[in-house]
Protein backbone atom coordinates (compact mmCIF):
# COMPACT_ATOMS: atom_id res chain seq x y z
CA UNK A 1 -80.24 -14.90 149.55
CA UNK A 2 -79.81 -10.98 149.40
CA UNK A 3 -82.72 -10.77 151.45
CA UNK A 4 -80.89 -12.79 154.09
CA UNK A 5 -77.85 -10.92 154.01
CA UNK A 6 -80.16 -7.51 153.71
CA UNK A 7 -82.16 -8.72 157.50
CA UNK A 8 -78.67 -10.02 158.84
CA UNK A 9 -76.62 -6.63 158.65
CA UNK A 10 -79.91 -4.58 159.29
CA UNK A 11 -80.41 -6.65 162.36
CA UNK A 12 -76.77 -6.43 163.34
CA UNK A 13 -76.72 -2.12 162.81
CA UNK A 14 -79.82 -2.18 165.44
CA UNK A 15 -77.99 -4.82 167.64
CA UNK A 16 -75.20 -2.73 167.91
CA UNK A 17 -76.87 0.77 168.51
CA UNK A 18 -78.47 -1.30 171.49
CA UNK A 19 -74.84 -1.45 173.20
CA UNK A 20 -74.30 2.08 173.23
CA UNK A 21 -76.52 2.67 176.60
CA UNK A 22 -73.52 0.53 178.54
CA UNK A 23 -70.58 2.62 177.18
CA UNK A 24 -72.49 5.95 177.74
CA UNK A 25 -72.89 4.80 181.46
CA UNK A 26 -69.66 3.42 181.84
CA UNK A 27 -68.14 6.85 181.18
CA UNK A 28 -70.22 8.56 183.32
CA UNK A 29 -69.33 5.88 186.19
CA UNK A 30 -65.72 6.98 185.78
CA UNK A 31 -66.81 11.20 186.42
CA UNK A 32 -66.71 11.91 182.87
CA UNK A 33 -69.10 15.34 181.87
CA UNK A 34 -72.14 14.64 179.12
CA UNK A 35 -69.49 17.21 177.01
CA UNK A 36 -66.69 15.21 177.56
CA UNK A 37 -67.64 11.75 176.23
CA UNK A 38 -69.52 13.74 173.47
CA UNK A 39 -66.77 15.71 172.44
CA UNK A 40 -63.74 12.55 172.48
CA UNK A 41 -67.05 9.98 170.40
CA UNK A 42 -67.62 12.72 168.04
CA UNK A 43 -63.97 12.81 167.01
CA UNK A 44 -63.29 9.11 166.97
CA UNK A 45 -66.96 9.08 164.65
CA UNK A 46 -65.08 11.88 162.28
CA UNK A 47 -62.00 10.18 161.72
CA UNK A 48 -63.20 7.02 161.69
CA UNK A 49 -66.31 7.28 159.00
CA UNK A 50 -63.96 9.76 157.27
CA UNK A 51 -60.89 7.30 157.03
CA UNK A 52 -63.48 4.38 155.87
CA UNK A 53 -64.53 7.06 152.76
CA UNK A 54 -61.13 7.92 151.58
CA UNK A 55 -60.01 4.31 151.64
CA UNK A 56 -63.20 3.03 149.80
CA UNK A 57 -62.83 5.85 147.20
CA UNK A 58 -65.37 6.80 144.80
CA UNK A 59 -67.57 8.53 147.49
CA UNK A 60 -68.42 11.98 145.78
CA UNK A 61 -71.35 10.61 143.12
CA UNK A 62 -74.10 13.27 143.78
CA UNK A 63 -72.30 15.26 146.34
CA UNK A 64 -72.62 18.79 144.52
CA UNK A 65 -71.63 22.31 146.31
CA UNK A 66 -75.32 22.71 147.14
CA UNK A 67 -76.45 19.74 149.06
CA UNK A 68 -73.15 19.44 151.17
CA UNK A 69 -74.21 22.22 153.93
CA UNK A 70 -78.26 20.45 153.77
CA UNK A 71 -76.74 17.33 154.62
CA UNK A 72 -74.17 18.63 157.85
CA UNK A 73 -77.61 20.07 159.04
CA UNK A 74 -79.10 17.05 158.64
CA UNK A 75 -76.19 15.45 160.95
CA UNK A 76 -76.71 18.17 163.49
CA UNK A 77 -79.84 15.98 164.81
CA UNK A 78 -77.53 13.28 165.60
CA UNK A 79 -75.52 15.50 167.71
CA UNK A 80 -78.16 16.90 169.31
CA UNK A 81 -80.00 13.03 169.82
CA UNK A 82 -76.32 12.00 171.49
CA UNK A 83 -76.37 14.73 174.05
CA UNK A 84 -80.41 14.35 174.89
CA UNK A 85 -79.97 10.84 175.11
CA UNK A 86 -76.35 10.31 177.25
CA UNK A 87 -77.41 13.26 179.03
CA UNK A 88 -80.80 11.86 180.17
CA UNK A 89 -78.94 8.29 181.08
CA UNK A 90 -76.92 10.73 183.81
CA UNK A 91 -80.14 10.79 185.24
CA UNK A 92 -82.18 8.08 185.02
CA UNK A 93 -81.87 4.33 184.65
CA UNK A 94 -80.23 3.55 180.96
CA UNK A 95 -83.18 0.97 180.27
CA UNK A 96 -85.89 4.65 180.66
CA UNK A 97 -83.42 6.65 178.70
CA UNK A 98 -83.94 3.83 176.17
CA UNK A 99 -87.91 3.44 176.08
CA UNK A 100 -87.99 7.23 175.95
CA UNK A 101 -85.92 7.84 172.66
CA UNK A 102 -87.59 4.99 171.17
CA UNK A 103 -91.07 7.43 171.05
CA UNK A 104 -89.36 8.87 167.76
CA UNK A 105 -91.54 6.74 166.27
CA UNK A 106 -94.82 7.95 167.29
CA UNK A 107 -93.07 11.45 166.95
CA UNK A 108 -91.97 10.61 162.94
CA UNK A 109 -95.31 9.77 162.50
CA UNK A 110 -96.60 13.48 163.77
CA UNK A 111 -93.77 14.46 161.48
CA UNK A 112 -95.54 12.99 158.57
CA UNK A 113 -99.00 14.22 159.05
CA UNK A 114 -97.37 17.90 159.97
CA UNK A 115 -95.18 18.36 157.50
CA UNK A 116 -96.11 15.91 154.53
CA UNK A 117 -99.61 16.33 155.16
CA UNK A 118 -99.92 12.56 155.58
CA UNK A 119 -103.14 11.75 157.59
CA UNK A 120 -102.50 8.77 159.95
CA UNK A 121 -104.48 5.85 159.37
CA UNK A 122 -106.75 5.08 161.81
CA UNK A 123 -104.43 1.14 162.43
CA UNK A 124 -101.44 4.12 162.99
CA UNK A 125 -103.62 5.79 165.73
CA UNK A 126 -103.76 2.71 167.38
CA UNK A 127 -100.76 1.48 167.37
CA UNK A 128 -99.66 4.90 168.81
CA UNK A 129 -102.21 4.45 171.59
CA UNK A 130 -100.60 0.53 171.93
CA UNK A 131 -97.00 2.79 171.97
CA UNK A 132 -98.33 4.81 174.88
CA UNK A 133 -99.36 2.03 176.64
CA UNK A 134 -96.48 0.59 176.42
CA UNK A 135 -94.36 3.53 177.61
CA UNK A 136 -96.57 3.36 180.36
CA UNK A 137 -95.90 -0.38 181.59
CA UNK A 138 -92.51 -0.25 180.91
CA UNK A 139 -91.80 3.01 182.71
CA UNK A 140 -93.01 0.93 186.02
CA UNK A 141 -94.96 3.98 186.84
CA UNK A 142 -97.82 1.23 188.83
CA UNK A 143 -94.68 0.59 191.19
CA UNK A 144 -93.84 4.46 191.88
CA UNK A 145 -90.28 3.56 190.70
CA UNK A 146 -90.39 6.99 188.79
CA UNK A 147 -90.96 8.98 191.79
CA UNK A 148 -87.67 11.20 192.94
CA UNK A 149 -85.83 10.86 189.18
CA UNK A 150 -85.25 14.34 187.99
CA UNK A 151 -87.37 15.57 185.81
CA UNK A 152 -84.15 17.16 183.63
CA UNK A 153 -84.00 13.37 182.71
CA UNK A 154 -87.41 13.14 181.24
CA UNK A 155 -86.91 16.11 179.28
CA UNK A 156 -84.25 15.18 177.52
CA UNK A 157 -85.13 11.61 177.10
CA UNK A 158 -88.22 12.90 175.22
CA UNK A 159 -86.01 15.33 173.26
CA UNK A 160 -83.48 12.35 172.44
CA UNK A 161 -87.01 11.36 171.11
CA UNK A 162 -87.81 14.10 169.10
CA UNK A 163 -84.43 14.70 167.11
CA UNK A 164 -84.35 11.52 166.18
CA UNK A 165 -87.89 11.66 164.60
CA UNK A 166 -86.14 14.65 162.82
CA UNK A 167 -83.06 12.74 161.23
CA UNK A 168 -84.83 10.42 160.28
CA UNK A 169 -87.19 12.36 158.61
CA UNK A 170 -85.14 14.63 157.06
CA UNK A 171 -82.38 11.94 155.74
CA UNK A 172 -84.42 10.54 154.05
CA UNK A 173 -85.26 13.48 151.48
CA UNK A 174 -81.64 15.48 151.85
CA UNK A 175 -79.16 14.10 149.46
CA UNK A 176 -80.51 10.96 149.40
CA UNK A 177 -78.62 9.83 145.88
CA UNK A 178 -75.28 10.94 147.46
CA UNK A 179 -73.13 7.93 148.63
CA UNK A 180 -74.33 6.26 151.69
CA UNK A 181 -70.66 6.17 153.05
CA UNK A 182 -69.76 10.19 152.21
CA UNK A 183 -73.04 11.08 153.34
CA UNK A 184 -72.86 9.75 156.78
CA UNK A 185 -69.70 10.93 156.80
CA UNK A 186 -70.97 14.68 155.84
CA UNK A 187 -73.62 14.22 158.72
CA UNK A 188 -71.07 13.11 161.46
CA UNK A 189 -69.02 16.30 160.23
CA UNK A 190 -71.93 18.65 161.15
CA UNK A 191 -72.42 16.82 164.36
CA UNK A 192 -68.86 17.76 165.24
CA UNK A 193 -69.23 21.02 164.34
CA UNK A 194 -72.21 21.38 166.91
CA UNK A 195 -70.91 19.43 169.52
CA UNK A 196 -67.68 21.50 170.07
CA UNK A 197 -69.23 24.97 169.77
CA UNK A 198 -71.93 23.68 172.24
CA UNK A 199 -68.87 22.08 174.64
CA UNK A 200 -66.41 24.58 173.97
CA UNK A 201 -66.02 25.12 177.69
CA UNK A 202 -65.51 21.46 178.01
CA UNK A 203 -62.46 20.89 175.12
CA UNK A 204 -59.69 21.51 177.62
CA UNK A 205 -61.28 19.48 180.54
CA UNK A 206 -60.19 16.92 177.65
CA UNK A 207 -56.43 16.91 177.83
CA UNK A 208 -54.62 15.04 179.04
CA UNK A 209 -56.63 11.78 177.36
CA UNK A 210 -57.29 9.27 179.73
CA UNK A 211 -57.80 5.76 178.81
CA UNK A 212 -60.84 4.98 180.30
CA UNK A 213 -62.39 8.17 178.66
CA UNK A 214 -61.15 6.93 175.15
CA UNK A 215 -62.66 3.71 175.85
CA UNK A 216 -65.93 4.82 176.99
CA UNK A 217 -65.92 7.15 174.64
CA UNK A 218 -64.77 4.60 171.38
CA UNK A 219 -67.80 2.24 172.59
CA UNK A 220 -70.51 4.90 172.46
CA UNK A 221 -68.68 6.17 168.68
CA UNK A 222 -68.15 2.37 167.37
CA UNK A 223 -71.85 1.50 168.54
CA UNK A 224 -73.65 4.30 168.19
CA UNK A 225 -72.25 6.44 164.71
CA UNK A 226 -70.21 4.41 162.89
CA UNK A 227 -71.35 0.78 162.92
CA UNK A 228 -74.96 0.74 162.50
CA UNK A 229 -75.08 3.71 159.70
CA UNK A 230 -72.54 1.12 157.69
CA UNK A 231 -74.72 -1.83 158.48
CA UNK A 232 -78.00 -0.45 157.49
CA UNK A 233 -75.84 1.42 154.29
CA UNK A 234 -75.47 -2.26 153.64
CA UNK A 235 -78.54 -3.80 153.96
CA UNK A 236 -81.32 -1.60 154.22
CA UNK A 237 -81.24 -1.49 150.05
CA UNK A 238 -81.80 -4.96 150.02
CA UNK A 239 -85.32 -5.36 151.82
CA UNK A 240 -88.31 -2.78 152.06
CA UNK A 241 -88.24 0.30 153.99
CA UNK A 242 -91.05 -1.91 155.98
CA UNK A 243 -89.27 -4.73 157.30
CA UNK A 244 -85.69 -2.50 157.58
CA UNK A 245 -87.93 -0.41 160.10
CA UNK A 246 -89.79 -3.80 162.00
CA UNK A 247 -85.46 -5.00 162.40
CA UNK A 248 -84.72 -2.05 163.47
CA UNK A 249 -86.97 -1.95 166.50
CA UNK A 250 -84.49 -4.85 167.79
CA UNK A 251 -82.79 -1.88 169.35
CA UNK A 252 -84.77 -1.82 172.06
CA UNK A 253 -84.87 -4.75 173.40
CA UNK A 254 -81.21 -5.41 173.15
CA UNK A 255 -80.58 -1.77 175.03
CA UNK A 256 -82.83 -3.24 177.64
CA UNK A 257 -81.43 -6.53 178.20
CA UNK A 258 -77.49 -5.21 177.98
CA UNK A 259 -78.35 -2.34 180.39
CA UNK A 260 -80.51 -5.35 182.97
CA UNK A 261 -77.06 -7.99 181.98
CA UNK A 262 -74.01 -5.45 181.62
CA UNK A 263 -75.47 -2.67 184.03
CA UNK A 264 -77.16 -4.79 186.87
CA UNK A 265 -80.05 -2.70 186.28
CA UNK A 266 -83.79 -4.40 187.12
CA UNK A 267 -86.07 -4.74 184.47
CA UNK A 268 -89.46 -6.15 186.04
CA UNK A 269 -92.10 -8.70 184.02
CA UNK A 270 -94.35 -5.76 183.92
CA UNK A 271 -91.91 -3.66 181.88
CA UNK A 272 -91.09 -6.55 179.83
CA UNK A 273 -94.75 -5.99 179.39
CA UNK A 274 -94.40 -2.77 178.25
CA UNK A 275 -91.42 -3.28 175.76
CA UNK A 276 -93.43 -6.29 173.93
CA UNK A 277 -96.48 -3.55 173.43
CA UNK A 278 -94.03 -1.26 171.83
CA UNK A 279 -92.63 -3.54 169.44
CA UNK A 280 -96.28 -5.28 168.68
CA UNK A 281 -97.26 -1.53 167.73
CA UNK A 282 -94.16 -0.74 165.73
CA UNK A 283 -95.03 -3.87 163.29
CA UNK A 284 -99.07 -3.45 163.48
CA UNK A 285 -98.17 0.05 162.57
CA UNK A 286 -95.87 -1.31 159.41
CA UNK A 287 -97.43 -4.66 158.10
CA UNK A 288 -101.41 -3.69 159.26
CA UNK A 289 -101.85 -0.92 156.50
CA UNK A 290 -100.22 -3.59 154.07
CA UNK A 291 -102.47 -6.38 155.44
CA UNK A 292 -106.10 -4.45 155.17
CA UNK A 293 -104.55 -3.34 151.67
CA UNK A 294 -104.52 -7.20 150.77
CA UNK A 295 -107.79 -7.79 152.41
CA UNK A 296 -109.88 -5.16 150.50
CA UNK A 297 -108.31 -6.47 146.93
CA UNK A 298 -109.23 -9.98 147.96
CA UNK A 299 -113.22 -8.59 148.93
CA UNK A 300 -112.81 -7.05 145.63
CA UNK A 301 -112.07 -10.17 143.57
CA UNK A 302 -113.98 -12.04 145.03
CA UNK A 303 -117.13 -9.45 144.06
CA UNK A 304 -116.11 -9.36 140.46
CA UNK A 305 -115.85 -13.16 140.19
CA UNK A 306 -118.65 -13.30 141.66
CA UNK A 307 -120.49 -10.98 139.43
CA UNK A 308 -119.47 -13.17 136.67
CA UNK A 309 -121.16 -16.12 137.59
């Protein structure tokens, strides 16, 4: 049963991080700046998460005068991954802007190996190559579809990419015994910080608030920082860090299908293609070390038994 409920909400944080692409485009549809709808989700995020903490209570286990500032860096990533990734949606397709953050995962691989030292097995290579592949089917390059989209786009869909390799990688050794629900909060409070020194300029372009920028801007907050980190707070304990990261992938092909349903953008069989190489790689590349692991201790026992006889 807990592993149920565990898959459910983990499935339901990616699900809802898949919705964010709509809101994001929605705001820029109604002339809102990249620094605007940053700036108005940020503070809904900090008030939000922050109100959820107080009320729960009981959220400072851990938290010492030391790890506090490590973990607002931490956050910073996610500021910087909202502004790379919005900011490549202004220009390119959101369903692009999508399939290019999701390379964090060959990127916290690379991580790994440069920082940790951890060699990628050689099922990892290829299910980076099957990634690639992927990313190339799904971009529609074949069908010169790519051809006259800024390159600006690119760039910061790849750095979406890359700062998200680095939150992940670094949340999970900052803190990490510091309650979920303070911590998040602690990281959303560095994102903040970051956000409005790097939109200062921006901040009065704010006032007076306009509806459809609070509602743009509560969609990308709800969906993007406050929801799923709750979600996976919830049930990512209660399954392996395997499986939490195979559910997770369903972010991608929810992004995809809201941004072809909600956004009336075209998604072609060939980049449909694409996405189903991307998430074959992302489980080959968490259940295939697991499965040869199985396969060697069954050659192994079947030796010794068979040295017996």
């Amino acid at each position: 049963m807990k592993i149920n409920k565990g898959v459910f909400f983990v499935l339901l944080g990616a699900g809802c991080f898949g919705f964010t692409p709509v809101f994001a485009k929605l705001g820029f549809g109604h002339g809102y700046s990249l620094g605007q709808i940053n700036l108005v989700q940020m503070v809904i995020s900090f008030l939000l998460l922050w109100s959820i903490a107080f009320l729960k209570g009981d959220g400072t286990k851990g938290l010492t005068k030391k790890n506090i500032i490590p973990i607002m860096i931490t956050g910073c990533f996610i500021g910087l991954t909202s502004i790379f990734y919005y900011g490549a949606m202004q220009y390119l397709p959101a369903s692009l802007a999508i399939i290019l953050m999701f390379q964090f995962v060959w990127i916290g691989i690379l991580f790994e190996w440069v920082f940790n030292k951890i060699k990628p097995a050689p099922i990892t290579i290829f299910s980076i190559v099957l990634i690639l592949v992927g990313v190339f089917f799904a971009s529609n390059i074949l069908n010169g579809d790519m051809q006259g989209l800024p390159i600006k786009g690119f760039v910061m869909g790849i750095l979406s990419a890359f700062t998200y390799a680095a939150f992940i990688f670094f949340s999970g050794k900052v803190a990490v015994d510091v309650n979920p629900l303070t911590r998040t909060s602690l990281m959303v409070t560095g994102s903040t910080i970051l956000v409005f020194i790097l939109f200062m300029k921006d901040i009065p372009t704010v006032f007076p608030l306009e509806g459809s920028l609070v509602t743009s801007a509560a969609g990308v907050s709800l969906f993007g920082a406050v929801l799923p980190p709750l979600f996976y707070a919830v049930g990512a304990p209660l399954i392996s860090g395997g499986l939490a990261n195979i559910l997770t992938s369903v972010e991608l092909p929810v992004a995809i299908l809201s941004a072809s349903i909600i956004l009336a953008e075209t998604v072609k069989a060939v980049q449909w293609l694409g996405i189903v190489l991307i998430l074959v790689a992302i489980v080959l590349n968490e259940i295939g070390p697991n499965i040869i692991r199985m396969k060697k201790r069954s050659k192994r026992t079947i030796l010794h038994q068979h040295n017996k006889n």
